[in-house]
Protein backbone atom coordinates (compact mmCIF):
# COMPACT_ATOMS: atom_id res chain seq x y z
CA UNK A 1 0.45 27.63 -21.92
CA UNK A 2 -0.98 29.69 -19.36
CA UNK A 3 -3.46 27.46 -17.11
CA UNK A 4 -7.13 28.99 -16.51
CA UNK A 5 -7.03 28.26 -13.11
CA UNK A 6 -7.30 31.70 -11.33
CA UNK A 7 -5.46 30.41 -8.81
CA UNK A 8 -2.92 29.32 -10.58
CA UNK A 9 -0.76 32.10 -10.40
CA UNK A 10 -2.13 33.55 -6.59
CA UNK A 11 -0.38 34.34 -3.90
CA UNK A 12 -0.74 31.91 -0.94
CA UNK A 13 -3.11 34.74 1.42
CA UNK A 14 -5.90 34.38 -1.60
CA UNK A 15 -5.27 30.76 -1.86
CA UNK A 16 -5.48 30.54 2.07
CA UNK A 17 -8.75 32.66 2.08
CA UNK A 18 -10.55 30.81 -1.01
CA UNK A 19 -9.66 26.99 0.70
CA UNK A 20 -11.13 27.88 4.29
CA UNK A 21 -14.30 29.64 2.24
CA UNK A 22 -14.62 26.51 0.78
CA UNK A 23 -14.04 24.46 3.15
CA UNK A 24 -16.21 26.30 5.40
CA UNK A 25 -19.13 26.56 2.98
CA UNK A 26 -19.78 22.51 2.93
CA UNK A 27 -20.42 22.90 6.88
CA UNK A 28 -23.19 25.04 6.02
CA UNK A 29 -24.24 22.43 3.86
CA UNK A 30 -24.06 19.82 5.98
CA UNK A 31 -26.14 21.93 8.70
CA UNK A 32 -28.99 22.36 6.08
CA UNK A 33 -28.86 19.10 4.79
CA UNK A 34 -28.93 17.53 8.66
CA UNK A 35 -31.69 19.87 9.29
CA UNK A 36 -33.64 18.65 5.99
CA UNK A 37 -32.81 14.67 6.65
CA UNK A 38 -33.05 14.70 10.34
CA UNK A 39 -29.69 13.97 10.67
CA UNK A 40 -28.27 16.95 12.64
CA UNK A 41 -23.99 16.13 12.26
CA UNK A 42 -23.24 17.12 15.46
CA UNK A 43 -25.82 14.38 17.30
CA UNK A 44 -22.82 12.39 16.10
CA UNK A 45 -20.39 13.78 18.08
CA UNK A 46 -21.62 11.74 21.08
CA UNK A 47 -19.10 10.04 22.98
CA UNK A 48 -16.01 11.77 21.43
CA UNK A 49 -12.74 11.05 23.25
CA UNK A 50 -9.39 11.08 23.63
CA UNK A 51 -9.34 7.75 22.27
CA UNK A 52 -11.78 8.63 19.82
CA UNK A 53 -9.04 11.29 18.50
CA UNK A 54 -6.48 8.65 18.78
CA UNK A 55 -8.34 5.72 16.54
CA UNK A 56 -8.04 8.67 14.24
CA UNK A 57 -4.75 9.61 13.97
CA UNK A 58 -3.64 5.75 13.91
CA UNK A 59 -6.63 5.40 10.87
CA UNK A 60 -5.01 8.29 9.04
CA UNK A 61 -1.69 6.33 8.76
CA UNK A 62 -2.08 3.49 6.35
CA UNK A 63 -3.70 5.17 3.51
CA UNK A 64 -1.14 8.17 3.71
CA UNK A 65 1.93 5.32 3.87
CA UNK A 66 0.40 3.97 1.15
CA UNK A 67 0.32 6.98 -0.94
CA UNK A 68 3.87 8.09 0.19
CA UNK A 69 5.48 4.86 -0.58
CA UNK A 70 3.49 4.58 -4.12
CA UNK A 71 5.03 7.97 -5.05
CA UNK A 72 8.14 7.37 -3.62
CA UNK A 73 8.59 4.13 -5.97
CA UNK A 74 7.26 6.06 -8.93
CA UNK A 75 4.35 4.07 -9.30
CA UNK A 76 2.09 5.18 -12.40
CA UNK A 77 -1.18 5.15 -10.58
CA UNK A 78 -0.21 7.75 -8.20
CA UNK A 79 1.35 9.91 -10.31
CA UNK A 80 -1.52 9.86 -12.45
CA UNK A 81 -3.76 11.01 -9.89
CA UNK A 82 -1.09 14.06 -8.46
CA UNK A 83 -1.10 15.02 -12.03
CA UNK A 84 -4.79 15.12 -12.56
CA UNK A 85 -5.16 17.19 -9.04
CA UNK A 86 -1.92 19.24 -10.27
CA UNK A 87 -3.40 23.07 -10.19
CA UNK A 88 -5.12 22.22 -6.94
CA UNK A 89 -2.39 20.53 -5.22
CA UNK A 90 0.13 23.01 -6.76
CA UNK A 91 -1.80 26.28 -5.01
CA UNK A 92 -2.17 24.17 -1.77
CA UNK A 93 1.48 23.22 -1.88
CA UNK A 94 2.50 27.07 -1.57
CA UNK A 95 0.67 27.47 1.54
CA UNK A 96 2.70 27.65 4.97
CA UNK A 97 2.97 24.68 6.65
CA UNK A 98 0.73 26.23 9.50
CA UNK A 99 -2.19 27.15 6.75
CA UNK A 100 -1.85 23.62 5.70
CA UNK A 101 -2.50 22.59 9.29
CA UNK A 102 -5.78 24.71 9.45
CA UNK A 103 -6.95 23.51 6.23
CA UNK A 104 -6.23 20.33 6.80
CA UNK A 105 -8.29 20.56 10.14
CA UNK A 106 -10.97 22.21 7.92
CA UNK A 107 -11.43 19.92 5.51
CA UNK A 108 -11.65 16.91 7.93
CA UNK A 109 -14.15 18.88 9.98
CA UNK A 110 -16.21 19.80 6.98
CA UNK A 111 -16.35 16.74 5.08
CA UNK A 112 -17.34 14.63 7.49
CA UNK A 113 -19.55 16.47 8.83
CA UNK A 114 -21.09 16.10 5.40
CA UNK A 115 -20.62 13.10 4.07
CA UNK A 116 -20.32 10.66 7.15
CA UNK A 117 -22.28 12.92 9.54
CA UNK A 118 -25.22 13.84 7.83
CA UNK A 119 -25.30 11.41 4.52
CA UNK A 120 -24.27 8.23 5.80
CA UNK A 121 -26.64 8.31 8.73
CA UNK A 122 -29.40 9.63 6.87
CA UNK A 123 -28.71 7.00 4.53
CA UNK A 124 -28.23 4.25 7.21
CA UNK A 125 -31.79 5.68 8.76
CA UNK A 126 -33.27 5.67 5.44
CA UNK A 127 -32.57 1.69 4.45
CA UNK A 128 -33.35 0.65 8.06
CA UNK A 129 -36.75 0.87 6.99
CA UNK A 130 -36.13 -2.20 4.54
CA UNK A 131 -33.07 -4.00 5.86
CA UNK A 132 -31.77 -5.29 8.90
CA UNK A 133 -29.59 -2.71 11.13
CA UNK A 134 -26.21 -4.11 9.56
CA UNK A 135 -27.24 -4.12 6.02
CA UNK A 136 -28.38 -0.88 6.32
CA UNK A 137 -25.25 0.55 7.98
CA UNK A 138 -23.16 -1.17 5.51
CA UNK A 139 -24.89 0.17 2.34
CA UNK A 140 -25.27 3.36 4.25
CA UNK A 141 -20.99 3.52 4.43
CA UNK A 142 -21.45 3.10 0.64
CA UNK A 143 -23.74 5.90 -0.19
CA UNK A 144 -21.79 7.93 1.65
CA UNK A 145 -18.42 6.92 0.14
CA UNK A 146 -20.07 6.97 -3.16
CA UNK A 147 -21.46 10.79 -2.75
CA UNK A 148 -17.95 11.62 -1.10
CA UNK A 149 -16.15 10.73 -4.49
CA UNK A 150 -18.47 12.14 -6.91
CA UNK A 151 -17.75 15.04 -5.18
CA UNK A 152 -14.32 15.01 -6.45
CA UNK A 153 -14.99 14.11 -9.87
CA UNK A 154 -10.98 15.71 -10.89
CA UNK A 155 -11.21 12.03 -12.92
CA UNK A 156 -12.25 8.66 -12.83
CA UNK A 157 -9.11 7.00 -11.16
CA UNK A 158 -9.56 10.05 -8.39
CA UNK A 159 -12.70 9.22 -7.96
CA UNK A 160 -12.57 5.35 -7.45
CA UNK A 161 -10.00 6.50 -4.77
CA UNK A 162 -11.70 8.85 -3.14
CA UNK A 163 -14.91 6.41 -3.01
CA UNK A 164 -12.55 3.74 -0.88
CA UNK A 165 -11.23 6.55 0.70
CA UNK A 166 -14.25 7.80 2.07
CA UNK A 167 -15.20 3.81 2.65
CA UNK A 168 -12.60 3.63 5.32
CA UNK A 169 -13.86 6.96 6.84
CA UNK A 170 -17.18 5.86 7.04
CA UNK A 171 -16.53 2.53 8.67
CA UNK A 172 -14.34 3.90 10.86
CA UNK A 173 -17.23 5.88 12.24
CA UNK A 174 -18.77 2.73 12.57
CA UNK A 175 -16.57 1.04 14.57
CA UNK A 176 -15.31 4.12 16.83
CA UNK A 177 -19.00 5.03 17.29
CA UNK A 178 -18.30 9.21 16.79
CA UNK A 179 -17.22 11.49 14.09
CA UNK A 180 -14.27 12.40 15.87
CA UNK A 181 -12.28 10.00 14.61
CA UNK A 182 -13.26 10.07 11.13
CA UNK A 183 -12.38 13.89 11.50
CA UNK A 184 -9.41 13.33 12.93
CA UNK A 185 -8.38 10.91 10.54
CA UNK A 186 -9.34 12.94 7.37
CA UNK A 187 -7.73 16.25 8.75
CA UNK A 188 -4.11 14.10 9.71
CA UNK A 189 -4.12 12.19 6.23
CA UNK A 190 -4.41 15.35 4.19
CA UNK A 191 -2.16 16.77 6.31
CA UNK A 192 0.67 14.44 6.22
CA UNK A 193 0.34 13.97 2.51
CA UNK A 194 0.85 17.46 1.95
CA UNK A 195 3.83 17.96 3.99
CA UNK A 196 4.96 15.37 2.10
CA UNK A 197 4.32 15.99 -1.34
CA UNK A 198 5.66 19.82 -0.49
CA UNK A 199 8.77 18.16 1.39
CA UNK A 200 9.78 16.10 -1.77
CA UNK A 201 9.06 18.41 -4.68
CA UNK A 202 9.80 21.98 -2.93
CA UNK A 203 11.88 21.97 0.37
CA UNK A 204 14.38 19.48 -0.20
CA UNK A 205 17.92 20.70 -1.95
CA UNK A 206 17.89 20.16 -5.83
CA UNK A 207 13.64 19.93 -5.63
CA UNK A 208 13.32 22.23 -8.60
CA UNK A 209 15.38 19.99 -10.68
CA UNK A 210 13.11 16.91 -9.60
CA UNK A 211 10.18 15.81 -11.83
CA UNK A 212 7.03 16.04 -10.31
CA UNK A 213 3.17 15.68 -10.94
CA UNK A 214 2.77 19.59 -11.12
CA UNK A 215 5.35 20.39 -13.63
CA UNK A 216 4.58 17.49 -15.17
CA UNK A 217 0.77 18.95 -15.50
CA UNK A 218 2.35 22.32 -16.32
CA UNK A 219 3.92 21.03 -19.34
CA UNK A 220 0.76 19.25 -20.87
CA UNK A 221 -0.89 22.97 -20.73
């Protein structure tokens, strides 16, 4: 069955185009919003670093292992969720490696921005008023994390992940101090996941014989 997805059947320069339009269009959000809450996201960008970058890049790792090794063993829950994300990931995955890169950047620039930059802290700012300064930034990660997966609302089970997901991100800011390193951190996870994901199911010899979550998806159509 044909999907409905427009961009199901693109080629990769209009899929390229539409993801940094996207992408690109939450930064405006997050400018408007920070402008609107008081929370301006780049007043967070204070005392970004080279270490900043690096607390990133080392944050980025376990939850992409995780994710690698779950759909390396097959496991159910992770397959679920590729399938459910199947027309998205399955445009993305016909990008170049180097459009990957840049939306990959994007999206960790963007989103944090967002969600971390401008929601968590006006969130954080917001409680202060009634709770002590750790109570506040700890509910203030979970508004944040909350907004951040109802954003992706591709299904329940997608969204409970992307809730912790965007947990982690928003008390890594916490810790690290900047948005750098959530940034970072985002952009290198979604990244390395799909290099992966394309690695497995396109690149290597034999691929199109493999199952995977996108034909998998294809066939329920």
């Amino acid at each position: 069955m044909k999907s409905d997805n427009p961009l199901a059947e693109a080629d990769s320069t209009l899929i390229f185009a539409v993801a940094l339009v996207v992408e690109g269009s939450l930064f405006v959000v997050a400018m408007i919003l920070g402008a609107l809450f008081d929370a301006p996201p780049l007043a967070t960008w204070a005392g970004a670093d080279g270490p900043s970058a690096a607390w990133g890049v080392a944050a980025s790792l376990p939850p992409a292992l995780a994710i690698m090794w779950a759909l390396h063993q097959r496991a159910s829950f992770a397959w679920r969720l590729l399938e459910q994300a199947g027309e998205s990931v399955g445009a993305l995955l016909r990008l170049a490696p180097w459009q990957l890169a840049i939306v990959a950047m994007l999206a960790g620039l963007t989103e944090e921005a967002l969600f971390r930059g401008v929601l968590q802290i006006a969130a954080t700012d917001t409680l202060a008023t009634w709770l002590d300064g750790g109570m506040a930034q700890i509910y203030g990660v979970g508004v944040g994390a909350l907004l951040f997966g109802l954003a992706h609302p591709i299904s329940r089970a997608y969204v409970v992940f992307a809730v912790l997901f965007g947990s982690w991100m928003g008390v890594l800011l916490l810790l690290v101090g900047n948005l750098l390193a959530p940034i970072v951190a985002h952009a290198a996870y979604d990244f390395i996941l799909l290099l992966y994901i394309r690695w497995a199911w396109q690149d290597r010899p034999g691929a199109h014989n493999a199952e995977s979550p996108v034909a998998a998806t294809d066939e329920l159509e």
